[in-house]
Protein backbone atom coordinates (compact mmCIF):
# COMPACT_ATOMS: atom_id res chain seq x y z
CA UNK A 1 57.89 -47.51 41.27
CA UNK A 2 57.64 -48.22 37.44
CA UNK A 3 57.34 -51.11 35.81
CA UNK A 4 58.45 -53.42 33.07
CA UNK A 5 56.06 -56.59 31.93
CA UNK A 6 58.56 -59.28 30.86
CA UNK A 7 57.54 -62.24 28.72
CA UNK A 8 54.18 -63.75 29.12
CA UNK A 9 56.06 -66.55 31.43
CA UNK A 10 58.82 -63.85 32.61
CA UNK A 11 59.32 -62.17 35.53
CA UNK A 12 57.95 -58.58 36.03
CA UNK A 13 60.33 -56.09 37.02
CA UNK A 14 59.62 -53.61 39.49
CA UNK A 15 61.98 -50.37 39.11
CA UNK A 16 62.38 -48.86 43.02
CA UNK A 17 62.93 -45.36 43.22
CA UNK A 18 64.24 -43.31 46.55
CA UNK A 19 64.78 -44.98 50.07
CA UNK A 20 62.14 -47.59 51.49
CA UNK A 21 62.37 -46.22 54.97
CA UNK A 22 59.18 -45.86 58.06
CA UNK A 23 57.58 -43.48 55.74
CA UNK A 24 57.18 -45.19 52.93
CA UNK A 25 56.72 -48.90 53.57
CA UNK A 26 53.17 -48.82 53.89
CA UNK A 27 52.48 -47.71 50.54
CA UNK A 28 55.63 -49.89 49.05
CA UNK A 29 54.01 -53.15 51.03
CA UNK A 30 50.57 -52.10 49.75
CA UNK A 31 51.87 -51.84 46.03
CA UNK A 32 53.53 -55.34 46.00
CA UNK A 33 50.84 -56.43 47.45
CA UNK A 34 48.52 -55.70 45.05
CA UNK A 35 50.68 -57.63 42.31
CA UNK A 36 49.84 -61.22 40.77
CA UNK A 37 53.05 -62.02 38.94
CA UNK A 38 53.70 -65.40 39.70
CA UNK A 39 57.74 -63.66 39.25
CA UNK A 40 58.54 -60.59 40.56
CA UNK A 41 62.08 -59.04 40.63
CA UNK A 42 62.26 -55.71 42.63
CA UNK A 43 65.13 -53.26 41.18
CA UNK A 44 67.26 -51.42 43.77
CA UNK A 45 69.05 -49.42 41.44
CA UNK A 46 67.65 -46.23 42.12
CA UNK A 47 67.25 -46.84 46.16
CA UNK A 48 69.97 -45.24 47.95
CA UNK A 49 69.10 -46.48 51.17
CA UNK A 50 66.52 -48.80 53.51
CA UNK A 51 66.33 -48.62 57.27
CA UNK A 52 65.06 -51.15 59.70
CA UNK A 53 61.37 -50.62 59.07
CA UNK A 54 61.91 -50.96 55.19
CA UNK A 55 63.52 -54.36 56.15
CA UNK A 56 61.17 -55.72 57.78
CA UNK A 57 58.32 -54.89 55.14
CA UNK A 58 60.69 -56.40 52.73
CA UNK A 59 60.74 -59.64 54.66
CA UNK A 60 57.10 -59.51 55.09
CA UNK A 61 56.40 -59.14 51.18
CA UNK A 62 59.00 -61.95 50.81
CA UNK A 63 56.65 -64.29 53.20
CA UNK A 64 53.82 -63.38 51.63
CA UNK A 65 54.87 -64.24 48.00
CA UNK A 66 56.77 -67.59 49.81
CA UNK A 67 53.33 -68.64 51.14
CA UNK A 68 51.35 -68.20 47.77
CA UNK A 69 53.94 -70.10 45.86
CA UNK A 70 55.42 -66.97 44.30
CA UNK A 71 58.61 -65.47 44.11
CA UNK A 72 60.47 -62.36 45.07
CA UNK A 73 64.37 -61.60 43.44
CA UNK A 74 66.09 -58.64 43.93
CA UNK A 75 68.36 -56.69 41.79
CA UNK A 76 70.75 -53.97 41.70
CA UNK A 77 71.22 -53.77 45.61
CA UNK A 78 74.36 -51.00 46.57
CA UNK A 79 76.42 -51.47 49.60
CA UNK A 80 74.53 -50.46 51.89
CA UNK A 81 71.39 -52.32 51.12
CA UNK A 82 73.69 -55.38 50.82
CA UNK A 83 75.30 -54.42 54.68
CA UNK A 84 72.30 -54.30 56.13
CA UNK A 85 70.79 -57.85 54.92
CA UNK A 86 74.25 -59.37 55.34
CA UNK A 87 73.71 -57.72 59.26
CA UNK A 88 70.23 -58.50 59.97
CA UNK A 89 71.12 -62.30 58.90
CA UNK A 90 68.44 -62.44 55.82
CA UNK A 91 71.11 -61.87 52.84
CA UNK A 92 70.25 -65.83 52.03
CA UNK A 93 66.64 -65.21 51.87
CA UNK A 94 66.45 -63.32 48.75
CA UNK A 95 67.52 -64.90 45.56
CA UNK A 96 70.01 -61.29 44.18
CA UNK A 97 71.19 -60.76 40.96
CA UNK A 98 73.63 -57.98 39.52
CA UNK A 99 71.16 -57.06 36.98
CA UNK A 100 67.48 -57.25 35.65
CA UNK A 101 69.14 -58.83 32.46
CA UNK A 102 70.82 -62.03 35.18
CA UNK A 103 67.18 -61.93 36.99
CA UNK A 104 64.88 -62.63 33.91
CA UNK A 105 67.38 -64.95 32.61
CA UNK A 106 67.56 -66.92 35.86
CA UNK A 107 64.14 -66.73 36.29
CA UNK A 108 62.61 -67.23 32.82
């Protein structure tokens, strides 16, 4: 995971990298976690994949921003990510964006 600080008030960007499956949520929950942005826009660009366990540690990172008044966008999702929130009923739940470019300028 890399990152890019956006403007003081902007959103920081979060650049995902490989699948978030069983073996890596912990340290993917743990990471995002750890953040204080206020705004934080996770890009999917690079994430070919997530399985049910990623999922649900998405949707708990998503409650846990909700309940300290922050906020969680994502970007960049691919079919498949798409499919599976469309499936699991929790596509509404996170504010998406084509790009990081849409996302800070939506969010700014």
């Amino acid at each position: 995971m890399t990152r890019t600080e956006g403007a003081p008030a902007g959103p920081l960007i979060l650049h995902l990298n490989g699948p978030i499956v069983m073996a890596t949520t912990a340290d993917f929950q743990n990471s995002l976690r750890g953040e204080t942005s206020q705004i934080v826009v996770l890009d999917f660009t690079s994430v070919p994949f997530v399985d049910s366990a990623g999922l649900g540690a998405l949707i708990s990172i998503f409650l846990h921003y909700k309940t300290g008044g922050r906020k969680l966008a994502l970007v960049g999702l691919n079919e498949k990510c798409r499919a599976l929130l469309k499936m699991s009923n929790v596509e509404n739940l996170f504010p998406t964006f084509a790009s990081v470019d849409a996302a800070r300028t939506a969010l700014a």
